[in-house]
PDB file of N, CA and C in Angstrom:
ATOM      1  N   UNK A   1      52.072   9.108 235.610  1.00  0.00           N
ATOM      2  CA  UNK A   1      52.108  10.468 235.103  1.00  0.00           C
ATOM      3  C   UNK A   1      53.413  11.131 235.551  1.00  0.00           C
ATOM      4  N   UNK A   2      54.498  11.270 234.497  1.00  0.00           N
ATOM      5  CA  UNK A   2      55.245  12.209 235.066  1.00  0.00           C
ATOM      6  C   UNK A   2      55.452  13.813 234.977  1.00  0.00           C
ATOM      7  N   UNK A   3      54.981  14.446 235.868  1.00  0.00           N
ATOM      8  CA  UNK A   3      54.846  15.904 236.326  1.00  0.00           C
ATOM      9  C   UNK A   3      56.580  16.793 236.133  1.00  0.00           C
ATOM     10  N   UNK A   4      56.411  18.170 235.810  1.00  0.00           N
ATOM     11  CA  UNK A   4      57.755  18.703 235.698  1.00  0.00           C
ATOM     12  C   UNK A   4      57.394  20.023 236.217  1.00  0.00           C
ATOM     13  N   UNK A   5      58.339  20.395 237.876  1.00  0.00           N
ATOM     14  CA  UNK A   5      57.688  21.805 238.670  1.00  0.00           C
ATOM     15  C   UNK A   5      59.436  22.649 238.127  1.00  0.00           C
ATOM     16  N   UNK A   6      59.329  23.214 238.774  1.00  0.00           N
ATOM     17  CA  UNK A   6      60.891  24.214 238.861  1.00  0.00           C
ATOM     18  C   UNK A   6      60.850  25.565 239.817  1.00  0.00           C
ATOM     19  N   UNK A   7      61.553  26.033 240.059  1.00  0.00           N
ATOM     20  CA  UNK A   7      61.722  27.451 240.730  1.00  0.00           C
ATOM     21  C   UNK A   7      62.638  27.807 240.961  1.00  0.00           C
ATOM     22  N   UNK A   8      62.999  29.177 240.934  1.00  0.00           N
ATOM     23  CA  UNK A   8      64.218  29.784 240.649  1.00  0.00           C
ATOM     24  C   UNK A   8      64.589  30.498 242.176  1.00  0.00           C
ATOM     25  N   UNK A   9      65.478  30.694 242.475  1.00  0.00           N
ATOM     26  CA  UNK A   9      65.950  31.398 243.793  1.00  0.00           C
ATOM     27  C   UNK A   9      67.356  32.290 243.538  1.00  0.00           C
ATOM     28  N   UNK A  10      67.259  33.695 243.834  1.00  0.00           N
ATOM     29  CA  UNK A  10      68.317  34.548 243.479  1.00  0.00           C
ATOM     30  C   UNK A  10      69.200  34.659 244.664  1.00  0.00           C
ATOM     31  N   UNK A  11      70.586  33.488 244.562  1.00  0.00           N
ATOM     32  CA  UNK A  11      71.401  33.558 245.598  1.00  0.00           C
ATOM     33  C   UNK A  11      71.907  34.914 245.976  1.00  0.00           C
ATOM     34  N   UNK A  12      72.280  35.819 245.527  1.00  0.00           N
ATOM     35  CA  UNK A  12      72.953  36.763 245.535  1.00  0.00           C
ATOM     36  C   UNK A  12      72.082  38.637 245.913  1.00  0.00           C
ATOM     37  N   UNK A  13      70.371  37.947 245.995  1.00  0.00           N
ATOM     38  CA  UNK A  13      69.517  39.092 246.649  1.00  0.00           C
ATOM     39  C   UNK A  13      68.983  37.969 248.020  1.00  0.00           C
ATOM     40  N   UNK A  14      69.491  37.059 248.169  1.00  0.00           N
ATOM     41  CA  UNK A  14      68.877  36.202 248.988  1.00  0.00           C
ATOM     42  C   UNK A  14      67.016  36.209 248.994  1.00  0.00           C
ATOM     43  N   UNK A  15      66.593  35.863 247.901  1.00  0.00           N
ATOM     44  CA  UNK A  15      64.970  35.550 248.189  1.00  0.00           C
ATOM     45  C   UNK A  15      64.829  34.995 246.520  1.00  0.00           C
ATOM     46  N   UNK A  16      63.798  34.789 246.666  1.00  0.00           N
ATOM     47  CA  UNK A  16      62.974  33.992 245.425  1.00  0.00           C
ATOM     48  C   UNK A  16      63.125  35.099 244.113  1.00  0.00           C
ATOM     49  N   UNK A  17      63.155  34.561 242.462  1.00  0.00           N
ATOM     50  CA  UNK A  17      63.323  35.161 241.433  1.00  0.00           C
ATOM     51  C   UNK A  17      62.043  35.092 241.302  1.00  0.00           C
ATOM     52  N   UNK A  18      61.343  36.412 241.268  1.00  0.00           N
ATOM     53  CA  UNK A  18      60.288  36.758 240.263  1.00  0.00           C
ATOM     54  C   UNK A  18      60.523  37.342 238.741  1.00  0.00           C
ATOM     55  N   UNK A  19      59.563  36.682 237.998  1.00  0.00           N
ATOM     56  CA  UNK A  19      59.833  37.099 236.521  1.00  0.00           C
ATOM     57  C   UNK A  19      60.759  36.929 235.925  1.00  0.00           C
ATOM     58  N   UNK A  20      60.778  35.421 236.364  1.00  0.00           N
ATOM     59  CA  UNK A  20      62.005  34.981 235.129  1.00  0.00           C
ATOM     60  C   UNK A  20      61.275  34.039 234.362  1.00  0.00           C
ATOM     61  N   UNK A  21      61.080  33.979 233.041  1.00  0.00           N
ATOM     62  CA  UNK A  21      60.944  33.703 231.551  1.00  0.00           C
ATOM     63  C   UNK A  21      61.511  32.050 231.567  1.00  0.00           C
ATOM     64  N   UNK A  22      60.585  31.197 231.824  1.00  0.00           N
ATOM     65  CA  UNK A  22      61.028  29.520 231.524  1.00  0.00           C
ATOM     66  C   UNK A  22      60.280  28.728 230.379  1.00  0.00           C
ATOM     67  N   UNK A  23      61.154  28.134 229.138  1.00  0.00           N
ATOM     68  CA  UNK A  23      61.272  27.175 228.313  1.00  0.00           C
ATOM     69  C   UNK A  23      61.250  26.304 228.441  1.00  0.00           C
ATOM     70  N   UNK A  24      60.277  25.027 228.382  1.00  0.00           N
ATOM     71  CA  UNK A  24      60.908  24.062 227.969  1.00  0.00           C
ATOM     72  C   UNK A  24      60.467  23.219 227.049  1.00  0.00           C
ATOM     73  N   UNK A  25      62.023  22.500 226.436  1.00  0.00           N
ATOM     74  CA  UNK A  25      62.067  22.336 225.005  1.00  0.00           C
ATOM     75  C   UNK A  25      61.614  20.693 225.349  1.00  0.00           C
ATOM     76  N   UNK A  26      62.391  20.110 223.759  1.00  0.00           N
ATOM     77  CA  UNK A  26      62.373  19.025 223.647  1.00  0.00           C
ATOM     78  C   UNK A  26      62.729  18.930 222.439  1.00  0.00           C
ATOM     79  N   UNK A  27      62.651  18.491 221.176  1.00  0.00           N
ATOM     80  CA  UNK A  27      63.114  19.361 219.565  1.00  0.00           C
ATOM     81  C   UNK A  27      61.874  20.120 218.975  1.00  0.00           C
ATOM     82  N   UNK A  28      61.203  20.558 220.138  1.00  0.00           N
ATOM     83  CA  UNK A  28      60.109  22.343 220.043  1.00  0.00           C
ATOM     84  C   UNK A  28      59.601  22.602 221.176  1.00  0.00           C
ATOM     85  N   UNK A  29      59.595  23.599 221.252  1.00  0.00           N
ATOM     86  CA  UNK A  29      59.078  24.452 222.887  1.00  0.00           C
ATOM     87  C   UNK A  29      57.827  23.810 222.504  1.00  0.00           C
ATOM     88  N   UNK A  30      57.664  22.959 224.228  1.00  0.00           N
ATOM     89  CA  UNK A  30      56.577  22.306 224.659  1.00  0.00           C
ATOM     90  C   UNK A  30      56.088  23.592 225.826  1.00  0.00           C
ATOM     91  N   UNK A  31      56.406  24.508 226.479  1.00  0.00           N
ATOM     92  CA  UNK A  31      55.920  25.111 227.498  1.00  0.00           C
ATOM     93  C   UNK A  31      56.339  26.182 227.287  1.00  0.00           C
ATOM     94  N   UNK A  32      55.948  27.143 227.815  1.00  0.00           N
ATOM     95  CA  UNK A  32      56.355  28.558 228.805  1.00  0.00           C
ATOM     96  C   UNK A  32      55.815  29.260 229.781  1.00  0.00           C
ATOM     97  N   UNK A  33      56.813  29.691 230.411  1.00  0.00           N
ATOM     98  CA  UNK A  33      55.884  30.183 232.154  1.00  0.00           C
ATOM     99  C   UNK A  33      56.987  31.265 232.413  1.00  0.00           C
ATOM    100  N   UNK A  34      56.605  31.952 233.584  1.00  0.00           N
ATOM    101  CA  UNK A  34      57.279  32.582 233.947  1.00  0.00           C
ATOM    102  C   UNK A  34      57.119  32.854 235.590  1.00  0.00           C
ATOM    103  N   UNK A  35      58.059  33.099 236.483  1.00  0.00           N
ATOM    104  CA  UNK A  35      57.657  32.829 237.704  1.00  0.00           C
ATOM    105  C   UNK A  35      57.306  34.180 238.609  1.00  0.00           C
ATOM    106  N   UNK A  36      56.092  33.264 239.618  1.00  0.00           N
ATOM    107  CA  UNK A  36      55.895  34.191 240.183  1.00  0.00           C
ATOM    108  C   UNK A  36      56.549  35.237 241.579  1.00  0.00           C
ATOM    109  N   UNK A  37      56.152  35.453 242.125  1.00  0.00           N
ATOM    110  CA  UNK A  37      56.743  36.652 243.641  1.00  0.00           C
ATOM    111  C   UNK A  37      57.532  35.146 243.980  1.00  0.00           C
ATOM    112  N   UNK A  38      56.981  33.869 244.169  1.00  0.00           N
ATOM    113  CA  UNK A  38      57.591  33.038 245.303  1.00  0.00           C
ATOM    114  C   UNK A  38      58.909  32.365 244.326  1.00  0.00           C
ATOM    115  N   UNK A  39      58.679  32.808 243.076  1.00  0.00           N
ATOM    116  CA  UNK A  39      60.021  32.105 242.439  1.00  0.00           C
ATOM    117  C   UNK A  39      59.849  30.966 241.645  1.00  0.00           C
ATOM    118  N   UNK A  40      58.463  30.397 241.632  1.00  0.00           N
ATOM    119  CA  UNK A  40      57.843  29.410 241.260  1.00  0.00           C
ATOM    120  C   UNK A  40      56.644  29.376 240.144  1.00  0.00           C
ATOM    121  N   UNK A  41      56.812  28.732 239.200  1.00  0.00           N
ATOM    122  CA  UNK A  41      55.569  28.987 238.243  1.00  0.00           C
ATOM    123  C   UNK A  41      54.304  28.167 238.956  1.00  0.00           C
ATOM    124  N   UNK A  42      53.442  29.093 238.341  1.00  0.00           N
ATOM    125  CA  UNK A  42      51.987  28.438 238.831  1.00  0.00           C
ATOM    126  C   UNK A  42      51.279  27.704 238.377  1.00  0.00           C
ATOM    127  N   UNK A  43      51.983  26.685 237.947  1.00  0.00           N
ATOM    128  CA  UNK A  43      51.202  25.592 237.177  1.00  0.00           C
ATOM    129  C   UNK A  43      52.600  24.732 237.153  1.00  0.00           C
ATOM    130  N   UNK A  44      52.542  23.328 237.250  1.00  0.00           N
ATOM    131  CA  UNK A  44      53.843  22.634 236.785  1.00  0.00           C
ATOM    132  C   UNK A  44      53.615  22.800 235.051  1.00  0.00           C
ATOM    133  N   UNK A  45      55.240  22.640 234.373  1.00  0.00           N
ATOM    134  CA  UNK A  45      55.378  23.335 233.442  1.00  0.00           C
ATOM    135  C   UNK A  45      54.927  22.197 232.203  1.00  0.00           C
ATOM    136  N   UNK A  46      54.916  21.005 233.054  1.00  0.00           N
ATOM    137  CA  UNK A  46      54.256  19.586 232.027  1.00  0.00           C
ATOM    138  C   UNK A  46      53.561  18.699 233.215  1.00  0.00           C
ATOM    139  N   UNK A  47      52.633  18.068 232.672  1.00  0.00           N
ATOM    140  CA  UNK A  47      52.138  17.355 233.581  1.00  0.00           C
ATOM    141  C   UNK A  47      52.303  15.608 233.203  1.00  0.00           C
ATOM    142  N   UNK A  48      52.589  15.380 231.604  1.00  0.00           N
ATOM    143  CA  UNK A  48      52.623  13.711 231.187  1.00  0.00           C
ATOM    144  C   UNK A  48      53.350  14.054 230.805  1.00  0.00           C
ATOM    145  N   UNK A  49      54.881  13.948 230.869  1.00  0.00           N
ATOM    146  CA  UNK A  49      55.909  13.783 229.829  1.00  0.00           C
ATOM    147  C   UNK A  49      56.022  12.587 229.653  1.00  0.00           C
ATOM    148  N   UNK A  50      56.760  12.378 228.333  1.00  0.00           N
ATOM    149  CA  UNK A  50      57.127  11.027 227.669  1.00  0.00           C
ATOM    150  C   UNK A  50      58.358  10.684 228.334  1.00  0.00           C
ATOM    151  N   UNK A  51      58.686   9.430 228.845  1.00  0.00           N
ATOM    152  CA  UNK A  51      60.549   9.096 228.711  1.00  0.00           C
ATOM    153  C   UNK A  51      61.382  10.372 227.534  1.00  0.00           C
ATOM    154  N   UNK A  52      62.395  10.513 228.112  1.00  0.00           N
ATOM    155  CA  UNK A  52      62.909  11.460 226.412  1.00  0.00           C
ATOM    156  C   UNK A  52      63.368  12.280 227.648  1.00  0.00           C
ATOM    157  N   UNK A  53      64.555  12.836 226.709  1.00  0.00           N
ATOM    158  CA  UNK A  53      65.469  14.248 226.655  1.00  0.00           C
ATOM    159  C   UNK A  53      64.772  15.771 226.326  1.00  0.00           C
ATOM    160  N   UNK A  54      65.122  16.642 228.071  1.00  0.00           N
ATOM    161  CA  UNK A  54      64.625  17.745 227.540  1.00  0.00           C
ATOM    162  C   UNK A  54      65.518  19.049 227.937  1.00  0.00           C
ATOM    163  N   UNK A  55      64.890  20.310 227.640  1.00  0.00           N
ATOM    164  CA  UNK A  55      65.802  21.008 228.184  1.00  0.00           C
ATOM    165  C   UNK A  55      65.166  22.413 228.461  1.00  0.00           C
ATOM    166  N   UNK A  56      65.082  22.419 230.052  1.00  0.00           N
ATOM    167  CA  UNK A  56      64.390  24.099 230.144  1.00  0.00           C
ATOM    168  C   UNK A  56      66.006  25.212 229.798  1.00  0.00           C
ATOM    169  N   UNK A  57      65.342  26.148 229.624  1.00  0.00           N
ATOM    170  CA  UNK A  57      65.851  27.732 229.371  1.00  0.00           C
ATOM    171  C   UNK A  57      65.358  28.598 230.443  1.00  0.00           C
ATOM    172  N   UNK A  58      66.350  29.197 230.896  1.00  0.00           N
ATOM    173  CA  UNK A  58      66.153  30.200 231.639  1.00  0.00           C
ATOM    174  C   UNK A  58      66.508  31.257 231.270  1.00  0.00           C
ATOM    175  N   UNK A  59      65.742  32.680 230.979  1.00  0.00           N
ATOM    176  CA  UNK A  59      66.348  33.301 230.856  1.00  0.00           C
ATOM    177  C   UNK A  59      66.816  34.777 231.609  1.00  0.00           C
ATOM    178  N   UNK A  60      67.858  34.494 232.806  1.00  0.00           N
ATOM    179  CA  UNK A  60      68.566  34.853 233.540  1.00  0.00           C
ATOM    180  C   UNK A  60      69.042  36.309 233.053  1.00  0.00           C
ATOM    181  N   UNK A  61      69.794  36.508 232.117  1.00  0.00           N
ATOM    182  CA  UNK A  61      69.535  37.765 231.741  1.00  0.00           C
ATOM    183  C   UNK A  61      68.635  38.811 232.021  1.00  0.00           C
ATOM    184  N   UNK A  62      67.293  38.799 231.212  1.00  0.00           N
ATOM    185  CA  UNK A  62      66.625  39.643 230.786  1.00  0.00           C
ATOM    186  C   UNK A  62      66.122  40.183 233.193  1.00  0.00           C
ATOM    187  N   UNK A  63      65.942  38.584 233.492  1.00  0.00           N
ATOM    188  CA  UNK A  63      66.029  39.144 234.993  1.00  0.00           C
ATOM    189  C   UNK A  63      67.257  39.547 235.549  1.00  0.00           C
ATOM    190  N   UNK A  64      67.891  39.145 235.966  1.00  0.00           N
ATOM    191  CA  UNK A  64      69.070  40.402 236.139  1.00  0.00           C
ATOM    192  C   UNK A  64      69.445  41.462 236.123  1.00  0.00           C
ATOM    193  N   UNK A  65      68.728  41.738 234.309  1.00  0.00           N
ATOM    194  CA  UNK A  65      69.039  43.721 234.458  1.00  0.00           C
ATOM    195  C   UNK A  65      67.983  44.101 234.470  1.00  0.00           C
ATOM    196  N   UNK A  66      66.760  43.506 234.964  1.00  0.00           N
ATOM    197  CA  UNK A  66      65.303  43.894 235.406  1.00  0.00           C
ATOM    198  C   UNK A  66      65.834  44.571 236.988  1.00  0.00           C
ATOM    199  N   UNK A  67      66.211  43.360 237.587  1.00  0.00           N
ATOM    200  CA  UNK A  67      66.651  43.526 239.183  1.00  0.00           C
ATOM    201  C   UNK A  67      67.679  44.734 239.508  1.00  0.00           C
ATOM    202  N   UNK A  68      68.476  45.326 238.402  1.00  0.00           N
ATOM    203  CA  UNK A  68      69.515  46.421 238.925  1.00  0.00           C
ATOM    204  C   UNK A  68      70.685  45.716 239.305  1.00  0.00           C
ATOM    205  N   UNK A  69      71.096  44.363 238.897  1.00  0.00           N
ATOM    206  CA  UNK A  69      72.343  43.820 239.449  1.00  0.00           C
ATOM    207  C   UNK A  69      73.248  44.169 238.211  1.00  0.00           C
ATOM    208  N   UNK A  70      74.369  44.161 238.768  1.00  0.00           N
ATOM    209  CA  UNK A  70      75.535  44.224 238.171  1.00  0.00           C
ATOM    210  C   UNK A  70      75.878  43.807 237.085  1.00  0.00           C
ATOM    211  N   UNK A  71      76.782  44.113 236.098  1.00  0.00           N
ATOM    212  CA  UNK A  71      77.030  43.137 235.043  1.00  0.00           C
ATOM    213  C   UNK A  71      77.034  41.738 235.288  1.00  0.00           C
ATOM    214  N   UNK A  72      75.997  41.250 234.252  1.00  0.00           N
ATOM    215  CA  UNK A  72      75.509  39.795 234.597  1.00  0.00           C
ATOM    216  C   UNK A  72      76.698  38.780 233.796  1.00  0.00           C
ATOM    217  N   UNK A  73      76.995  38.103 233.848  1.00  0.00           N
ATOM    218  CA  UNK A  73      77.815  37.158 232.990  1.00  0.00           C
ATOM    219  C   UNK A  73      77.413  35.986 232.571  1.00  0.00           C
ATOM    220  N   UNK A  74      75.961  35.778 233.158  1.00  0.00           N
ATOM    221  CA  UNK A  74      75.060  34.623 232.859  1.00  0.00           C
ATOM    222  C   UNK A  74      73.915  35.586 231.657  1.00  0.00           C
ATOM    223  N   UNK A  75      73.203  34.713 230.460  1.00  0.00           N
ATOM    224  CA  UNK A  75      72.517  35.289 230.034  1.00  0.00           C
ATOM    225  C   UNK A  75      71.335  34.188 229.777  1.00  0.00           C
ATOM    226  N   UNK A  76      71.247  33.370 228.721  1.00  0.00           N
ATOM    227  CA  UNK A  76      70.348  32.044 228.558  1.00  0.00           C
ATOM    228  C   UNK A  76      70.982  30.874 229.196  1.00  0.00           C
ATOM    229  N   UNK A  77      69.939  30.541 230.287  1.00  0.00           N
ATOM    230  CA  UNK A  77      70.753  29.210 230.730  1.00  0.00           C
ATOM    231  C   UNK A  77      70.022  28.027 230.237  1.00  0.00           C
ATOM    232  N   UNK A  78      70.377  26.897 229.612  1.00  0.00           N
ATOM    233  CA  UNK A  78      70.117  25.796 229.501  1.00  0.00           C
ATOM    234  C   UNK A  78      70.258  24.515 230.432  1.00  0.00           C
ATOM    235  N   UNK A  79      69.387  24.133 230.793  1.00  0.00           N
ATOM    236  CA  UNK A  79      69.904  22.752 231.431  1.00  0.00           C
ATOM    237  C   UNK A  79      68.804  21.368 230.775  1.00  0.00           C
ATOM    238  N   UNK A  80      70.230  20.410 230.858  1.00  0.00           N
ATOM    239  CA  UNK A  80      69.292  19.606 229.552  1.00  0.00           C
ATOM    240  C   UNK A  80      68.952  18.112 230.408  1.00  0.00           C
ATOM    241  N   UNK A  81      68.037  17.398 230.650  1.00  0.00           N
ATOM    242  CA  UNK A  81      68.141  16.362 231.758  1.00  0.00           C
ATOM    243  C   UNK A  81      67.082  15.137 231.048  1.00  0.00           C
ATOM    244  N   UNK A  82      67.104  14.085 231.768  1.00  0.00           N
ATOM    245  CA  UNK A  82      66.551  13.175 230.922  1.00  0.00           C
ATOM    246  C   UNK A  82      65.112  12.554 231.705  1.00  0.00           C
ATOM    247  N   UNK A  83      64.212  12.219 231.536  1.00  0.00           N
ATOM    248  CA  UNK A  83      62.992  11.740 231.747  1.00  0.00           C
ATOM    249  C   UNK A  83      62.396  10.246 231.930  1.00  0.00           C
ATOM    250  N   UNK A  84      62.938   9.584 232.897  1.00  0.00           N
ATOM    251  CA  UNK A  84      62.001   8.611 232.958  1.00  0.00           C
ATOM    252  C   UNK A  84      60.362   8.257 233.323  1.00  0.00           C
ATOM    253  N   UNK A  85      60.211   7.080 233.415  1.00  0.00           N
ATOM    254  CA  UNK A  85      58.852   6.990 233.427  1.00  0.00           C
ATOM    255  C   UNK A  85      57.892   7.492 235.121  1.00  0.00           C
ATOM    256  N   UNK A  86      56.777   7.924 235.206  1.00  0.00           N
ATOM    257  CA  UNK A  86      55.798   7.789 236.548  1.00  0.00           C
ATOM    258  C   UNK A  86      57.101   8.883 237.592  1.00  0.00           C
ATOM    259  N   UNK A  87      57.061   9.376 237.613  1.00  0.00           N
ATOM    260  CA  UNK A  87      57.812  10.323 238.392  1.00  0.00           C
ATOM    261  C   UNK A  87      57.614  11.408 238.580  1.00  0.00           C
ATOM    262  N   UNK A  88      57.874  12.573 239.423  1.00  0.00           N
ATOM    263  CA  UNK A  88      58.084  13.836 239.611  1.00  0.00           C
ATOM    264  C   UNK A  88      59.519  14.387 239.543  1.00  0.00           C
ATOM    265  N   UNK A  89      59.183  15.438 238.472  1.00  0.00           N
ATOM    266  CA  UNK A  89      60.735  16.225 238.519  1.00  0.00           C
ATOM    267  C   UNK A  89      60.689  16.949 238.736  1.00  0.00           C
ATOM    268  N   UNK A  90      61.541  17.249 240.036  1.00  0.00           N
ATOM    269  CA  UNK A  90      61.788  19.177 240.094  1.00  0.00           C
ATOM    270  C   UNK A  90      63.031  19.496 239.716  1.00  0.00           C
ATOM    271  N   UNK A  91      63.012  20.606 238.716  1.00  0.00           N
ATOM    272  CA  UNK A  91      64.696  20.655 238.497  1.00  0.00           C
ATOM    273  C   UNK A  91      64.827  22.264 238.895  1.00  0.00           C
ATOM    274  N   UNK A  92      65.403  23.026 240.170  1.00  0.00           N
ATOM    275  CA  UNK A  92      65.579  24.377 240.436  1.00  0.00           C
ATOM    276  C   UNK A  92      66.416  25.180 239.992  1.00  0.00           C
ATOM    277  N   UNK A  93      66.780  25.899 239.750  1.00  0.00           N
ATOM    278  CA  UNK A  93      67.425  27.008 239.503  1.00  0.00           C
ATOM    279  C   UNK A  93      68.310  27.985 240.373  1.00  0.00           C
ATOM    280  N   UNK A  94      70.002  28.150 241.009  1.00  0.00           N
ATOM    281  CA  UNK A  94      69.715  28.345 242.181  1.00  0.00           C
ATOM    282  C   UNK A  94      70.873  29.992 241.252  1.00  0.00           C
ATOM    283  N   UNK A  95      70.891  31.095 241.037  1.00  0.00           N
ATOM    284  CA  UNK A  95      71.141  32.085 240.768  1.00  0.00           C
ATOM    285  C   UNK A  95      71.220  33.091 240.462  1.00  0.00           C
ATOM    286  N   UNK A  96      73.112  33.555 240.536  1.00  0.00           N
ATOM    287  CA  UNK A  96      73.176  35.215 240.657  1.00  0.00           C
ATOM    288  C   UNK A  96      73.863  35.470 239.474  1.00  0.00           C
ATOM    289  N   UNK A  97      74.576  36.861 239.421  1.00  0.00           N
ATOM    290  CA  UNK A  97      74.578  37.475 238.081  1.00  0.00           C
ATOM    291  C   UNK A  97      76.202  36.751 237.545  1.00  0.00           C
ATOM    292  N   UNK A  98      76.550  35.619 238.433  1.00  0.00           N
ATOM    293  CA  UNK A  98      78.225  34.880 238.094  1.00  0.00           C
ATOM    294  C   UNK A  98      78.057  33.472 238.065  1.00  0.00           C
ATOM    295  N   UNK A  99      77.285  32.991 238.625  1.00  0.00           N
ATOM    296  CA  UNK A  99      76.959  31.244 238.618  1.00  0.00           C
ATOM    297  C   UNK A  99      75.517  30.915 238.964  1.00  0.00           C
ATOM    298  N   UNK A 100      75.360  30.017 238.541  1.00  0.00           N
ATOM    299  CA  UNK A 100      74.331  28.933 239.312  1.00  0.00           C
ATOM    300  C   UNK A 100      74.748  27.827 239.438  1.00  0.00           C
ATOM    301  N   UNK A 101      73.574  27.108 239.858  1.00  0.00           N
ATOM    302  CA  UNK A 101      73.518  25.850 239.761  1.00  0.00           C
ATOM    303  C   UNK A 101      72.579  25.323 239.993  1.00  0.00           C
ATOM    304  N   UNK A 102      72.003  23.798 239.848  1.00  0.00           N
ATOM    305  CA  UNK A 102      70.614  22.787 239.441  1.00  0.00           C
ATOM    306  C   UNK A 102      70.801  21.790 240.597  1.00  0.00           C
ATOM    307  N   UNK A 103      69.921  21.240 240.688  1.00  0.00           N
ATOM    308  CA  UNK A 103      70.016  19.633 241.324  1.00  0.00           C
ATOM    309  C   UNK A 103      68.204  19.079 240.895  1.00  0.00           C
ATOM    310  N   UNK A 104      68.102  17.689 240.919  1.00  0.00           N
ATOM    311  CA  UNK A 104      66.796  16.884 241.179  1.00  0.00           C
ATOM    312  C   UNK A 104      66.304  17.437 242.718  1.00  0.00           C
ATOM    313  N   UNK A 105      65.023  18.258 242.557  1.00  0.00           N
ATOM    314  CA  UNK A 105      64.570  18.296 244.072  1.00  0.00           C
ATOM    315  C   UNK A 105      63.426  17.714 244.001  1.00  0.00           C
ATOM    316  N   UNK A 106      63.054  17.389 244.930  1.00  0.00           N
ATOM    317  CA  UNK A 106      61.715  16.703 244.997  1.00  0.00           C
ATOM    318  C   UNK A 106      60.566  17.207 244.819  1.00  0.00           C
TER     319      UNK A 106
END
């Protein structure tokens, strides 16, 4: 069974993103969630994925000018990653209103 978690963390207020709006695709939105106080949706966002190419959305924006930060320069983020078999994926989210960035976490 491969499982798919995520969570977002706002480098730039230093603590966890609540209420940010997560997609994920595949060639049609298979999910949506949105996270809670800890930054984390409450449910993993797939639980059997197939092998195959996917791609969550974040949408970073709409949190941002929820939060009162600054002109954001990030708005929909995409990150597109690939799926093998029997595994766990965590793919995180680590940003502020000028960059992020992703990695495989466990």
């Amino acid at each position: 069974m491969t499982r798919l978690t995520t969570h977002v963390l706002d480098t730039a207020l230093g603590r966890p993103a609540a209420g940010v709006r997560i997609e994920l695709w595949a060639e049609t939105r298979l999910a949506e969630a949105v996270t809670n106080a800890d930054g984390r949706t409450d449910a993993p966002l797939a639980t059997d994925l197939p092998t195959g190419a996917y791609e969550l959305r974040f949408h970073a924006g709409d949190y941002l000018r929820a939060t009162g930060q600054p002109y954001s320069f990030l708005d929909l983020i995409p990150i597109r990653f690939k799926v093998g078999e029997g595994a766990h994926y965590h793919v995180p989210l680590l940003l502020s209103p000028f960059a992020f960035s992703t990695y495989r976490g466990s």
